[in-house]
C-alpha atoms as a PDB file:
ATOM      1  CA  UNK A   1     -31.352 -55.939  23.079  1.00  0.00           C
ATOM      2  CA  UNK A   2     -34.116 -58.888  22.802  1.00  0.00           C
ATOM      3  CA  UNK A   3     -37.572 -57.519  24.196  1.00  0.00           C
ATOM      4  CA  UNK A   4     -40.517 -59.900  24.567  1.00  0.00           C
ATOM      5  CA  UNK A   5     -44.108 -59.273  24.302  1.00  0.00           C
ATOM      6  CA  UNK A   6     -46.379 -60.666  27.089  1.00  0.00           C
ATOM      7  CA  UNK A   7     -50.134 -60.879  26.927  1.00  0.00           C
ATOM      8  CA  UNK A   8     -52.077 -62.229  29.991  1.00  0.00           C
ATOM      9  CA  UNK A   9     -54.714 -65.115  28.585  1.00  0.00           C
ATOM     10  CA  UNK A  10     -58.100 -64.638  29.588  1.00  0.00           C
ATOM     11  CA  UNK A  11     -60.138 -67.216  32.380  1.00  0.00           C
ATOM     12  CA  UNK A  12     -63.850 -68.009  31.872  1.00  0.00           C
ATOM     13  CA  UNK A  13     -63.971 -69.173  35.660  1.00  0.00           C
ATOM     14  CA  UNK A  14     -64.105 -65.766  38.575  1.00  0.00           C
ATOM     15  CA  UNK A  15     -65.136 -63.532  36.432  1.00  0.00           C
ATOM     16  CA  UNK A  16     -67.129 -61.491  39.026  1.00  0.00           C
ATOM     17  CA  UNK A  17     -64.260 -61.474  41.453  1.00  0.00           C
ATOM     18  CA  UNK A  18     -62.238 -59.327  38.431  1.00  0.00           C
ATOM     19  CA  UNK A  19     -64.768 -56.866  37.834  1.00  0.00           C
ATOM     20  CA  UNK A  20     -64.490 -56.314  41.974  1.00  0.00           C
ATOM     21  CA  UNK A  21     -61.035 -56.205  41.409  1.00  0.00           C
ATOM     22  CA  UNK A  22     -61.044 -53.636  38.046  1.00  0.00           C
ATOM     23  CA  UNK A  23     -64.211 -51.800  40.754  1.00  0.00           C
ATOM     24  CA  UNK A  24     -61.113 -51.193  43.102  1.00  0.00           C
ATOM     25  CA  UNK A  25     -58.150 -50.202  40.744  1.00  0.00           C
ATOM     26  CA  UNK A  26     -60.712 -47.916  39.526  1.00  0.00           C
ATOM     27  CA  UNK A  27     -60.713 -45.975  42.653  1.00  0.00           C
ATOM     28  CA  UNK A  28     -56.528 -46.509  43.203  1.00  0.00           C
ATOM     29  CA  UNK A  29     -56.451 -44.676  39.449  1.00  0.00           C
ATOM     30  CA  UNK A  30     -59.011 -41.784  40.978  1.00  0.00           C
ATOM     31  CA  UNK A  31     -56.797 -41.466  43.671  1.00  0.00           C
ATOM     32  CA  UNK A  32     -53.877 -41.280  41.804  1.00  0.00           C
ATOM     33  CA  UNK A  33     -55.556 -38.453  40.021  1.00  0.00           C
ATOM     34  CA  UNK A  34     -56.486 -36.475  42.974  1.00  0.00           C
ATOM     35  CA  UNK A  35     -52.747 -36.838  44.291  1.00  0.00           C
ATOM     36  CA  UNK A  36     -51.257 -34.909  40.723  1.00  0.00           C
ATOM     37  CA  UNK A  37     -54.621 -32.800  40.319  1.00  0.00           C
ATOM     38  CA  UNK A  38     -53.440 -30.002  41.623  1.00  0.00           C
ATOM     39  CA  UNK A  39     -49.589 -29.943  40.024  1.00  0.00           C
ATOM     40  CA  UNK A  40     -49.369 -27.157  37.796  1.00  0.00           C
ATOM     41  CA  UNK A  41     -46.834 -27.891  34.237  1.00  0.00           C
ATOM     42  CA  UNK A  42     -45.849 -25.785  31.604  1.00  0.00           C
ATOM     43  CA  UNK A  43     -46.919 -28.648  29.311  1.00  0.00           C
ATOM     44  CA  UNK A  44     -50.575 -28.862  31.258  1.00  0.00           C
ATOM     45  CA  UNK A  45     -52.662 -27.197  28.462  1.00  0.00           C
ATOM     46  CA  UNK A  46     -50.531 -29.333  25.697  1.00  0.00           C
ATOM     47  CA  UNK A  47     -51.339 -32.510  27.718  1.00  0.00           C
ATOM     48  CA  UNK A  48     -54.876 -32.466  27.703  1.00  0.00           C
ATOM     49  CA  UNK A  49     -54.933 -31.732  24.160  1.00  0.00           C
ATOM     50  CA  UNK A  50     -53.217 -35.299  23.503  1.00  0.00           C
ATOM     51  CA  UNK A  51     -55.084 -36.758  26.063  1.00  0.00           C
ATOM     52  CA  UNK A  52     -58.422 -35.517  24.122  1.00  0.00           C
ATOM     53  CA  UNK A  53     -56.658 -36.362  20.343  1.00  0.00           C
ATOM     54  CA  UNK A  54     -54.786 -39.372  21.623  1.00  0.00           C
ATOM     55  CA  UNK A  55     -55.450 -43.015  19.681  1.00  0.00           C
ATOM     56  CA  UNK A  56     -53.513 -44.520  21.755  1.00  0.00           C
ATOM     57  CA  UNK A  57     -51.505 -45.124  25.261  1.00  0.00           C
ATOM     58  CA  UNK A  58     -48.316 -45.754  26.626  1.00  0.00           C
ATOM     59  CA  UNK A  59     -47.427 -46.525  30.132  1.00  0.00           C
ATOM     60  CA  UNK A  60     -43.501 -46.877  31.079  1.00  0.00           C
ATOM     61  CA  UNK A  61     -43.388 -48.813  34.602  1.00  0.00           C
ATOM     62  CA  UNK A  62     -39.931 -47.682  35.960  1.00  0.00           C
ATOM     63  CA  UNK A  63     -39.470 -50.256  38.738  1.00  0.00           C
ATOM     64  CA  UNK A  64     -35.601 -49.385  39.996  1.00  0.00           C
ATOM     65  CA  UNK A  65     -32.630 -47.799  38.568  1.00  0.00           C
ATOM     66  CA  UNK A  66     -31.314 -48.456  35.022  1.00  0.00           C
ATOM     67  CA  UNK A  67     -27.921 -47.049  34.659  1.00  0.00           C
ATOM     68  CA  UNK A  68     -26.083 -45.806  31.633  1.00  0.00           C
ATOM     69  CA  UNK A  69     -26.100 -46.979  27.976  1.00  0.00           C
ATOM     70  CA  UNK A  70     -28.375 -49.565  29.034  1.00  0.00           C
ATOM     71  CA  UNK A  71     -31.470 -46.837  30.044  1.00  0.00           C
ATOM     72  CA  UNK A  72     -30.528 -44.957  27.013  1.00  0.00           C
ATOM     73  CA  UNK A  73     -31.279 -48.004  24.793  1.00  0.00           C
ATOM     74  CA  UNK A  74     -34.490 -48.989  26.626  1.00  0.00           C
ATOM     75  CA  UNK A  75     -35.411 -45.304  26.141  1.00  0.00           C
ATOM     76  CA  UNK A  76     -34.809 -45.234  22.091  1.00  0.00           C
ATOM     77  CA  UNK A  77     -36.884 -48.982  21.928  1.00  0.00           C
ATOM     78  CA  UNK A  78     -39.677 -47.642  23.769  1.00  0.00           C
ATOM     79  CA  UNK A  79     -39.572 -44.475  21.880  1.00  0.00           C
ATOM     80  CA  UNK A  80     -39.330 -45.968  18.910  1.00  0.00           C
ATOM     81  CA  UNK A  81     -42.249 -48.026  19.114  1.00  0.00           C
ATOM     82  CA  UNK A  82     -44.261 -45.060  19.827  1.00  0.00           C
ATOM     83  CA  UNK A  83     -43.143 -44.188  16.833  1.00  0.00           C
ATOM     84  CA  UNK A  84     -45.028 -42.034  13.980  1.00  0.00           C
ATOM     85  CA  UNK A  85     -48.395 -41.680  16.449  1.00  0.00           C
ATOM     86  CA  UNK A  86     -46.485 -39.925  19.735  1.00  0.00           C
ATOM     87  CA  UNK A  87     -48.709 -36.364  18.764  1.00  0.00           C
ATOM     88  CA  UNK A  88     -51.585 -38.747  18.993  1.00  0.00           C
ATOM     89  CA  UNK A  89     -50.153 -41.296  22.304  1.00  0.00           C
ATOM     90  CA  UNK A  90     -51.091 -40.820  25.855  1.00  0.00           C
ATOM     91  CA  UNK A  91     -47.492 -40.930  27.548  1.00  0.00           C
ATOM     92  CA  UNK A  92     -47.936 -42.419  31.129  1.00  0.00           C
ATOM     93  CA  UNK A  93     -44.794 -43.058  33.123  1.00  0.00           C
ATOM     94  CA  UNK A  94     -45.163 -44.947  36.690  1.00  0.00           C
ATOM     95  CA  UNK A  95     -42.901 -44.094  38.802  1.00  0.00           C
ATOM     96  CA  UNK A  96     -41.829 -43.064  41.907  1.00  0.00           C
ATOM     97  CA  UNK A  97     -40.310 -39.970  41.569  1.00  0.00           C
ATOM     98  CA  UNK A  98     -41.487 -38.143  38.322  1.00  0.00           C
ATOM     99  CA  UNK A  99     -45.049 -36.728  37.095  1.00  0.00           C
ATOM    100  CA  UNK A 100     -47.213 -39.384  35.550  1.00  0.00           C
ATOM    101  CA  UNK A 101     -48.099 -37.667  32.447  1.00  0.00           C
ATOM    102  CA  UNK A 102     -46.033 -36.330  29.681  1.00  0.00           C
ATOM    103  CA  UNK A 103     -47.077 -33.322  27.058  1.00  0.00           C
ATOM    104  CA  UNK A 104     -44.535 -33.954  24.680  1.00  0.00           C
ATOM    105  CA  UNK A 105     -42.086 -37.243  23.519  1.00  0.00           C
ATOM    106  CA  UNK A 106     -39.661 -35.538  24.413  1.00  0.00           C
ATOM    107  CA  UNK A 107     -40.727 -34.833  27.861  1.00  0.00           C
ATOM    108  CA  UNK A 108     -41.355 -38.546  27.889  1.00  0.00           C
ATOM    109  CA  UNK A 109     -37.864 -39.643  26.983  1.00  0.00           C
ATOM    110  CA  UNK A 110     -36.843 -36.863  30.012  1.00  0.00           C
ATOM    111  CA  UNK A 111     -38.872 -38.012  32.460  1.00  0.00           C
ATOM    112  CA  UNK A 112     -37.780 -41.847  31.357  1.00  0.00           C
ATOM    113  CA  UNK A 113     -34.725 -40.825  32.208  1.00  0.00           C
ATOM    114  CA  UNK A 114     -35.153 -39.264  35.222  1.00  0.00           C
ATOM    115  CA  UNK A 115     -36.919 -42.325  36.574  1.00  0.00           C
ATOM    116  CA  UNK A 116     -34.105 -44.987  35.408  1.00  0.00           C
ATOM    117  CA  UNK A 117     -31.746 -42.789  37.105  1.00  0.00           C
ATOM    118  CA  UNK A 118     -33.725 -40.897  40.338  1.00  0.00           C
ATOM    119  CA  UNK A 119     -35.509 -44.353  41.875  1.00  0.00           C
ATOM    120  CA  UNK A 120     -35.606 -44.858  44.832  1.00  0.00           C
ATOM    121  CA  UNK A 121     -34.986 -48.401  46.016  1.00  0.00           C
ATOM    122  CA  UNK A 122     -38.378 -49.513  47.232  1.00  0.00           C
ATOM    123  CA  UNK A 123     -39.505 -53.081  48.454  1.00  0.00           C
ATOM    124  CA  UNK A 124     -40.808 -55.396  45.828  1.00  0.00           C
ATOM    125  CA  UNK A 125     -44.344 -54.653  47.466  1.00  0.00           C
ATOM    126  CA  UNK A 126     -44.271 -51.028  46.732  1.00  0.00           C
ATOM    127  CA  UNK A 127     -43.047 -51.818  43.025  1.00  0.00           C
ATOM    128  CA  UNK A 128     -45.681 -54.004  42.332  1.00  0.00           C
ATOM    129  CA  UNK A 129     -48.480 -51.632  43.560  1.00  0.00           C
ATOM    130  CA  UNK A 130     -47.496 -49.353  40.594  1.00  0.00           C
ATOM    131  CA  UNK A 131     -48.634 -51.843  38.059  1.00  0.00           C
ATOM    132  CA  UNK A 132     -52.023 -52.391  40.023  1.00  0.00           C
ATOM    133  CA  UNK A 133     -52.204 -48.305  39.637  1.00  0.00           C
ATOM    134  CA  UNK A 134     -51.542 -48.935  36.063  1.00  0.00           C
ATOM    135  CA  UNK A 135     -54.415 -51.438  35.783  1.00  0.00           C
ATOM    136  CA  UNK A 136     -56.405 -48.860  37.694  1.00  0.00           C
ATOM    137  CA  UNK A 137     -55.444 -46.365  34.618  1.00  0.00           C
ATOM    138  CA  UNK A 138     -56.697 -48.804  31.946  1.00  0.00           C
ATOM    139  CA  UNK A 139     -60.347 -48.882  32.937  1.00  0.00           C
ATOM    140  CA  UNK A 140     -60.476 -45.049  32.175  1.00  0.00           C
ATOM    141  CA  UNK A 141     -60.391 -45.345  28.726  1.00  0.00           C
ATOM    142  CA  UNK A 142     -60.636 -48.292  25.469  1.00  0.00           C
ATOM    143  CA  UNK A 143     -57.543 -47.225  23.987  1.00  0.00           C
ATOM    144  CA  UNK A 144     -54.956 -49.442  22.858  1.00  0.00           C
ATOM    145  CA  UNK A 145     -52.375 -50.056  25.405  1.00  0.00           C
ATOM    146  CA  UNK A 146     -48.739 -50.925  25.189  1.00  0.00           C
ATOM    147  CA  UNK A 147     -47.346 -50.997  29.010  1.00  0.00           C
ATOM    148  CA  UNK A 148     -43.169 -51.498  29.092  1.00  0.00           C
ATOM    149  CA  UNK A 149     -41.420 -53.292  32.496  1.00  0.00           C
ATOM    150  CA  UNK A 150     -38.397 -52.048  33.302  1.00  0.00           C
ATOM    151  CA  UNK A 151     -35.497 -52.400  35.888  1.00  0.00           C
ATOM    152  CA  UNK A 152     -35.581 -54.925  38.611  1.00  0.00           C
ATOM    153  CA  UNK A 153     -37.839 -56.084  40.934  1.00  0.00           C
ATOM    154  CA  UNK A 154     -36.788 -56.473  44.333  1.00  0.00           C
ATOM    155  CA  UNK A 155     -37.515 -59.775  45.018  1.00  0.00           C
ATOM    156  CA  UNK A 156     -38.469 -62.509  46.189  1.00  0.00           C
ATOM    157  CA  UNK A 157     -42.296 -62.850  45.894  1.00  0.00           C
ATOM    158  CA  UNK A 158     -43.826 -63.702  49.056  1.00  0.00           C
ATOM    159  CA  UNK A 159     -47.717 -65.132  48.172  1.00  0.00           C
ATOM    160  CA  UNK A 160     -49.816 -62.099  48.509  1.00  0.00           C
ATOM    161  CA  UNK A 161     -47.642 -60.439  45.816  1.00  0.00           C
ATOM    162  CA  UNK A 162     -47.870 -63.264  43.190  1.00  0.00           C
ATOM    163  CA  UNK A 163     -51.784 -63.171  44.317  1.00  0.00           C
ATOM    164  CA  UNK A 164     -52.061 -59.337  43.517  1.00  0.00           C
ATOM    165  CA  UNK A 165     -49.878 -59.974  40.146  1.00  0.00           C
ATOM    166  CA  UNK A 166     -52.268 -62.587  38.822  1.00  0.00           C
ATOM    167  CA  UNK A 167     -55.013 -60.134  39.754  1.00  0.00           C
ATOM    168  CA  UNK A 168     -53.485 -57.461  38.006  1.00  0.00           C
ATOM    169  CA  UNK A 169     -52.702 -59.493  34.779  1.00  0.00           C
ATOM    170  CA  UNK A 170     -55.948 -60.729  34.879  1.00  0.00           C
ATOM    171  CA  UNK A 171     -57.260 -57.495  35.000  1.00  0.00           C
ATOM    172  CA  UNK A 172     -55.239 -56.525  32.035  1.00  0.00           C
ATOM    173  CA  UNK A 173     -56.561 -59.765  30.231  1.00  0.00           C
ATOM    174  CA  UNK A 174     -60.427 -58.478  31.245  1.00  0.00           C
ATOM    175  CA  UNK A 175     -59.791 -55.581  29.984  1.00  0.00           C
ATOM    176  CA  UNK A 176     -58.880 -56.204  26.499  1.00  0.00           C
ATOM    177  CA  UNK A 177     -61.451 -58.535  26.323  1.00  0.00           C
ATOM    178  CA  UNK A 178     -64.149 -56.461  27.249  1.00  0.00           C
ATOM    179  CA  UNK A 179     -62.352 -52.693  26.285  1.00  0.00           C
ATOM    180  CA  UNK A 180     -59.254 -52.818  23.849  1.00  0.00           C
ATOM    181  CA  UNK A 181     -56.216 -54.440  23.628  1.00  0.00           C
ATOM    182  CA  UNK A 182     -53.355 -54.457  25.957  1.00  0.00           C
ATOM    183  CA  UNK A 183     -50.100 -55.812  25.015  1.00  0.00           C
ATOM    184  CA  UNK A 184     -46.782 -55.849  28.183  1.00  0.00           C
ATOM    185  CA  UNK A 185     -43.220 -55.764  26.609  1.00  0.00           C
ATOM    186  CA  UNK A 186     -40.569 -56.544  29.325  1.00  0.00           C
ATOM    187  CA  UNK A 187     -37.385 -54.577  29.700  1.00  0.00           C
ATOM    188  CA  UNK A 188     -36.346 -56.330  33.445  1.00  0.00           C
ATOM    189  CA  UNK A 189     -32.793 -56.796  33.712  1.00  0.00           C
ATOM    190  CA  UNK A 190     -31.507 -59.115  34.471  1.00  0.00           C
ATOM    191  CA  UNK A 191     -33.177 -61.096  32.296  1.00  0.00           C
ATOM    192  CA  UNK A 192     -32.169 -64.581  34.001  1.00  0.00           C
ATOM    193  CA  UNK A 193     -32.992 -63.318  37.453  1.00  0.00           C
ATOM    194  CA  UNK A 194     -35.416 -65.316  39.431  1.00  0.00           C
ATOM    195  CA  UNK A 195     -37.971 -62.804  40.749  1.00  0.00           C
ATOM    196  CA  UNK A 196     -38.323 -60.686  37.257  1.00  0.00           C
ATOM    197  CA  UNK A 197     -38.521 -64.217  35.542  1.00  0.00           C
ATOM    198  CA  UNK A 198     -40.951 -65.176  37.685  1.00  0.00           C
ATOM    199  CA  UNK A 199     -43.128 -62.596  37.510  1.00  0.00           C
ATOM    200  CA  UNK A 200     -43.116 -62.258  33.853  1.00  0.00           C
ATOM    201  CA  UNK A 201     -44.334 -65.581  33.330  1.00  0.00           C
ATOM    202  CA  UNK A 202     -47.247 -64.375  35.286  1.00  0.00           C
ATOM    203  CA  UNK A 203     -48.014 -62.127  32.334  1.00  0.00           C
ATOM    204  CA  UNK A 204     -47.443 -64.722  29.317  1.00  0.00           C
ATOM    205  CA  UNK A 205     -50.433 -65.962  31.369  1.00  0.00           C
ATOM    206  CA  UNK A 206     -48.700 -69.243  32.477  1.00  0.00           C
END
């Protein structure tokens, strides 16, 4: 499987209008917190531990189902490029039906799978909002930042969408600029379709 790595190219020109922007994901990523604040894990204590060790961050975007062999293989990439730092990795995943944070790779790799195979089918809309949440995330800490696409998006992209998008990659460009580095590796399948084309070349910055 051929995997791509996608890094938005910063703008001299509305720079003010994306620290508004990164002002506002801020407070979607509080509120995100305050939603899972009060969700009690097993894994809570080990979690926080990372969190205060970790060099590093991961974020899995699970945007729709990914069935079979092909999750499984998307799984062992991303896992594998984790690789020899996971004890020291934040493990994010963004998604729609599991926990955000992870304790353990192997809780990651779980809840991976739980998400390629438990989404819901949500409008393109809702998908893209978790990647704004995810920008949110990245102005809590400098770490460097590997964020993975996966699934489909439920297309097409109406204007407002491909507005927020360029917001949100030009967040992510802001903040490695100004924070640390921030690299996007897609996984959406299928790779020729029009919408998740589309919106990747958002993120190669074109």
């Amino acid at each position: 499987m051929s995997e791509e790595n996608f890094l938005p190219k910063p703008k001299r020109s509305g720079w003010l209008i994306i620290y508004v922007a990164l002002g506002s994901l801020a407070v979607i990523a509080l509120v995100l917190a305050l939603l899972y604040r009060d969700v009690k894990k097993p894994g809570d204590v080990l979690q926080k531990e990372r969190h205060k060790n970790a060099v590093a961050v991961s974020y899995a975007v699970v945007f729709s189902r990914v069935e079979g062999p092909v999750a499984d293989s998307i799984i062992d990439s991303i896992i594998a490029d984790v690789g020899a730092d996971s004890l020291r990795t934040d493990l994010v995943i963004g998604s729609t039906v599991t926990d955000p944070w992870c304790a353990s790779i192997d809780e990651y790799r779980r809840m991976m799978k739980k998400a390629m195979t438990e989404a819901s089918d949500i409008p393109i809309g809702k998908q893209t909002m978790i990647m704004s949440m995810i920008a949110g995330l990245l102005t809590k800490n400098e770490l460097p930042a590997r964020i993975y696409l996966v699934g489909k998006l439920k297309g097409p992209m109406n204007d407002a969408i491909i507005q927020r998008t360029k917001e949100t990659a030009a967040a992510f460009a802001l903040r490695e600029h100004a924070m640390g580095p921030v690299s996007v590796t897609s996984y959406l399948r299928p790779a020729s379709d029009s919408t998740n084309v589309a919106y990747e070349r958002i993120f190669k910055g074109f």
